[in-house]
N, C-alpha and C. Protein backbone atom coordinates (compact mmCIF):
# COMPACT_ATOMS: atom_id res chain seq x y z
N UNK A 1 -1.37 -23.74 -9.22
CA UNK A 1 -0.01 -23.24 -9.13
C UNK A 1 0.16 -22.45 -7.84
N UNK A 2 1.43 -22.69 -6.98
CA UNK A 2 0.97 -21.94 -5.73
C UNK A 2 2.19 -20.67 -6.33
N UNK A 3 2.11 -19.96 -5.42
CA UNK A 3 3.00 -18.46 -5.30
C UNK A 3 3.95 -18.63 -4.43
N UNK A 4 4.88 -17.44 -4.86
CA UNK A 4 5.91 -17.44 -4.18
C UNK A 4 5.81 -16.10 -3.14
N UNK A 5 5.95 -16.20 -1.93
CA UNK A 5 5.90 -14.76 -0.91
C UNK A 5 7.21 -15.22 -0.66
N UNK A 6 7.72 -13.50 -0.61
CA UNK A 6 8.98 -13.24 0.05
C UNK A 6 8.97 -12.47 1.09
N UNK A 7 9.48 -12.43 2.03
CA UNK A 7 9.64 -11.13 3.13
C UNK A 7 10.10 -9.65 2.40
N UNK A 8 10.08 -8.51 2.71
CA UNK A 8 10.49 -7.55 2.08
C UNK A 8 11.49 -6.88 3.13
N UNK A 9 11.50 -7.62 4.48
CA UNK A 9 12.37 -7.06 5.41
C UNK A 9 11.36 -6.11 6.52
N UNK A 10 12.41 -6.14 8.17
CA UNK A 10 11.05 -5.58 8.91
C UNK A 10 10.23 -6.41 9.24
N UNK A 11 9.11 -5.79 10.04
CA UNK A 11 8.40 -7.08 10.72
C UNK A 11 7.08 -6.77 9.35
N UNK A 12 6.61 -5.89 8.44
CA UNK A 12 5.81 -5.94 8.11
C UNK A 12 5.93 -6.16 6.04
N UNK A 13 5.29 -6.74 5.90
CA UNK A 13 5.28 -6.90 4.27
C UNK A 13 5.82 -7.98 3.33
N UNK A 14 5.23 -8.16 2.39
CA UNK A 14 6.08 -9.43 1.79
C UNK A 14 5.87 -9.13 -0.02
N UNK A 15 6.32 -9.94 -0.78
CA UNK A 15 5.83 -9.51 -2.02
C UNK A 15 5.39 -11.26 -2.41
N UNK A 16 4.45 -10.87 -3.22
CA UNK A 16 3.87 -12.04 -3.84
C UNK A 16 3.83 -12.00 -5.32
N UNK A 17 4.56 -13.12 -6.02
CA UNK A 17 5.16 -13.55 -7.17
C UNK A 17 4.60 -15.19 -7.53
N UNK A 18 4.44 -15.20 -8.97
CA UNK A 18 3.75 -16.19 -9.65
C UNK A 18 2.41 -16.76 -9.98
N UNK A 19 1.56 -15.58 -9.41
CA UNK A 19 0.14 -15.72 -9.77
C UNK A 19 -0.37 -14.82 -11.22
N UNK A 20 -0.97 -15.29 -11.82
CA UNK A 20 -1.16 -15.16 -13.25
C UNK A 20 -2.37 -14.29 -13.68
N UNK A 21 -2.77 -13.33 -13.57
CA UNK A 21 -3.91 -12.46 -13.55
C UNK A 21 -4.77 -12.98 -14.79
N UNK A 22 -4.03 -13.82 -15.85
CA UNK A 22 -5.13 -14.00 -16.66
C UNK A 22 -6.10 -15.21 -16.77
N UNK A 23 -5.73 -16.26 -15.23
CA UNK A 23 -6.23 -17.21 -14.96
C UNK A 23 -7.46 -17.00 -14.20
N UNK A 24 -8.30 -17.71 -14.08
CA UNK A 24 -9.46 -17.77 -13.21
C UNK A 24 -9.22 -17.33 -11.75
N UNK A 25 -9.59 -16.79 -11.28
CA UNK A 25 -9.24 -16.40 -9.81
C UNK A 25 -9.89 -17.57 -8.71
N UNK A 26 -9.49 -18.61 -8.66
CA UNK A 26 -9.97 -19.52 -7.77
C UNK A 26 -9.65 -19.62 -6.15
N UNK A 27 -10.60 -20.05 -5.85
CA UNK A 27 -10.29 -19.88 -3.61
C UNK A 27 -8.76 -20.18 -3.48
N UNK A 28 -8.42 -21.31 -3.98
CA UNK A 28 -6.85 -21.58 -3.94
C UNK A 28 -6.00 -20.42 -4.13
N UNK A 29 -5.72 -19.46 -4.83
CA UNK A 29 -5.45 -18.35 -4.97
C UNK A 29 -5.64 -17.39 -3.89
N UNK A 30 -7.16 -17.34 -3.83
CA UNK A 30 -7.26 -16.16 -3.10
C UNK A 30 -6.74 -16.55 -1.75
N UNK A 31 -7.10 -17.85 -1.34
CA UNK A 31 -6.65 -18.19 0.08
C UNK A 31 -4.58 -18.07 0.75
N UNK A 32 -4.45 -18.02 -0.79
CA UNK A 32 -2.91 -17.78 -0.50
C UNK A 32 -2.24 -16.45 -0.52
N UNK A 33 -3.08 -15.54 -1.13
CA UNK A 33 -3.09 -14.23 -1.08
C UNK A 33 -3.61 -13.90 0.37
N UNK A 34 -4.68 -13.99 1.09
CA UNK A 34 -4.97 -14.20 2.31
C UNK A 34 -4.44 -14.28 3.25
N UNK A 35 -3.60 -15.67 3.12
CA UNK A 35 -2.43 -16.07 4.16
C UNK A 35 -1.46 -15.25 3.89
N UNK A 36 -1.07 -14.82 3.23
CA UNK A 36 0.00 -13.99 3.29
C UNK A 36 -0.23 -12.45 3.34
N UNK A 37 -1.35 -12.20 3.31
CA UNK A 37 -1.82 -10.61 3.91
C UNK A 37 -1.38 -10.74 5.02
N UNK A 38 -2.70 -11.97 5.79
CA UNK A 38 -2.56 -11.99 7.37
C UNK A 38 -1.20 -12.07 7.98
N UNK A 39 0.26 -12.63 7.62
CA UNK A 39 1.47 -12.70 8.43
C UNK A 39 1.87 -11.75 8.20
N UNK A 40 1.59 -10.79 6.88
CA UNK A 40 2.36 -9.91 6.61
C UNK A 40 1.91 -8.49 6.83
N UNK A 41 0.86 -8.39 6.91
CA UNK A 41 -0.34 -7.35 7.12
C UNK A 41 0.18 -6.25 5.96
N UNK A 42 0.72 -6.30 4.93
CA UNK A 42 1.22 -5.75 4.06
C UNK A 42 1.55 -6.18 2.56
N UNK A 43 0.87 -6.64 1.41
CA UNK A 43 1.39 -7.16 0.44
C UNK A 43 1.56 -6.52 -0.85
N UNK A 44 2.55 -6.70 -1.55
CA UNK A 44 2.53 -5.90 -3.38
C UNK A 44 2.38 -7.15 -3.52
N UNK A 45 1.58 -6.96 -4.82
CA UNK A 45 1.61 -7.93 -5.77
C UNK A 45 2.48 -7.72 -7.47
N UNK A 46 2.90 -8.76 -8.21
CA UNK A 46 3.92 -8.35 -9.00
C UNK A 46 2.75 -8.37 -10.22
N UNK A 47 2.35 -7.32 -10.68
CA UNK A 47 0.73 -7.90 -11.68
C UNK A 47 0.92 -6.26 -12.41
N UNK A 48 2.19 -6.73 -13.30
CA UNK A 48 2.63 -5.21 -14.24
C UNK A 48 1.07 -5.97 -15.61
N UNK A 49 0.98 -7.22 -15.52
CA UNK A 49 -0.38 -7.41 -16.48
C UNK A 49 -1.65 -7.44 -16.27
N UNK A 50 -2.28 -6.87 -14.59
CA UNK A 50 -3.51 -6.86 -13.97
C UNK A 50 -3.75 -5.82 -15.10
N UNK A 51 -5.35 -6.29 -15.46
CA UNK A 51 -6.31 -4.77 -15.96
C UNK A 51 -7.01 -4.43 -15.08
N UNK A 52 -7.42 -3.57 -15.67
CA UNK A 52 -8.61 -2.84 -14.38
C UNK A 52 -9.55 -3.68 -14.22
N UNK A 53 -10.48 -4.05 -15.04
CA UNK A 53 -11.17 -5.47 -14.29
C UNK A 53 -10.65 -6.45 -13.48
N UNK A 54 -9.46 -6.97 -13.84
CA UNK A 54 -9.00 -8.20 -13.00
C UNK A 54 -8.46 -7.65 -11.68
N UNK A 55 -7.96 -6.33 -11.64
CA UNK A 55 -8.01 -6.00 -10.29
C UNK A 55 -9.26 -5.39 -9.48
N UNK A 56 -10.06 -5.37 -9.89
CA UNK A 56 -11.65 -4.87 -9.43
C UNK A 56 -12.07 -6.16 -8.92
N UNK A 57 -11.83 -7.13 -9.88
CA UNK A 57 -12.25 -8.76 -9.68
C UNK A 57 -11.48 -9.54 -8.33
N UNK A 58 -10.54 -9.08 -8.47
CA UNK A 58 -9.48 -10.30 -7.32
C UNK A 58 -9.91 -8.87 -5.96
N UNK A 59 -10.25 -7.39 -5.88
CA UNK A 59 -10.52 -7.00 -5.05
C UNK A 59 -12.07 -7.53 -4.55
N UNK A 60 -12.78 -7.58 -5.24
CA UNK A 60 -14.32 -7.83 -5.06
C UNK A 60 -14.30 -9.27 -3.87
N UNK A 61 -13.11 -10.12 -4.62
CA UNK A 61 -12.70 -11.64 -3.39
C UNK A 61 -12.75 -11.06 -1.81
N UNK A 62 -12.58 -9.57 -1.83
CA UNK A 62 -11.95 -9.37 -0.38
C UNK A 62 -12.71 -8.66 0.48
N UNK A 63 -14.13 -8.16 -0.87
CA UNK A 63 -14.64 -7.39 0.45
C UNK A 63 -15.32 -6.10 -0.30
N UNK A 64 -16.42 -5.02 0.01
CA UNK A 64 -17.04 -4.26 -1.28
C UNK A 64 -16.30 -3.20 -1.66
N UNK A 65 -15.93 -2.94 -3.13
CA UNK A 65 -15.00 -1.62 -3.51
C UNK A 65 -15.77 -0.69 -2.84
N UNK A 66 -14.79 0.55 -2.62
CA UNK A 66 -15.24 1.69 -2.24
C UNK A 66 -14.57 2.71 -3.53
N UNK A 67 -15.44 4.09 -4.07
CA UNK A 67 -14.83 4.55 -4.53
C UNK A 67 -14.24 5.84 -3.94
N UNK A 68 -13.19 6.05 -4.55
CA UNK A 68 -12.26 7.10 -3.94
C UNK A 68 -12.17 7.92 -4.61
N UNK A 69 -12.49 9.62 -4.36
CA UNK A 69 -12.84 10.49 -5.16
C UNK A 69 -11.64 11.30 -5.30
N UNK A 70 -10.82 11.49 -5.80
CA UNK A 70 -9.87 12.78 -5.86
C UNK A 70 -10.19 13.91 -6.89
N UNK A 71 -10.25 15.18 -6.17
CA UNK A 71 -9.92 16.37 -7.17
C UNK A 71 -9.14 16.91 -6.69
């Protein structure tokens, strides 16, 4: 299934719509998430159903978590 990117306006950002967090995260995916980082150097994703694993998971595609400490 491919996605839909929109511009968000401005030269930077886009939003990305129709990817399914509870599907397998396959290269096809990630590569379109990818391409649309790179034009946009800015992306939301619409994933009000990401869990914390599946966003740990589709981050892990991109590169090693870092953790971020706040007190």
């Amino acid at each position: 299934m491919s996605c839909k990117v929109t511009r968000l306006g401005g030269k930077l950002g886009a939003r990305i719509e129709g990817i399914h967090f509870d599907d397998a995260f396959g290269d096809e995916k990630i590569e379109q998430i990818a391409a649309a980082l790179f034009e946009h150097q800015v992306v939301s994703l619409g994933a009000t159903d990401m869990s914390a694993e599946q966003h740990a998971r589709l981050a892990r595609r991109f590169g090693e978590l870092e953790h971020q400490a706040t007190d």
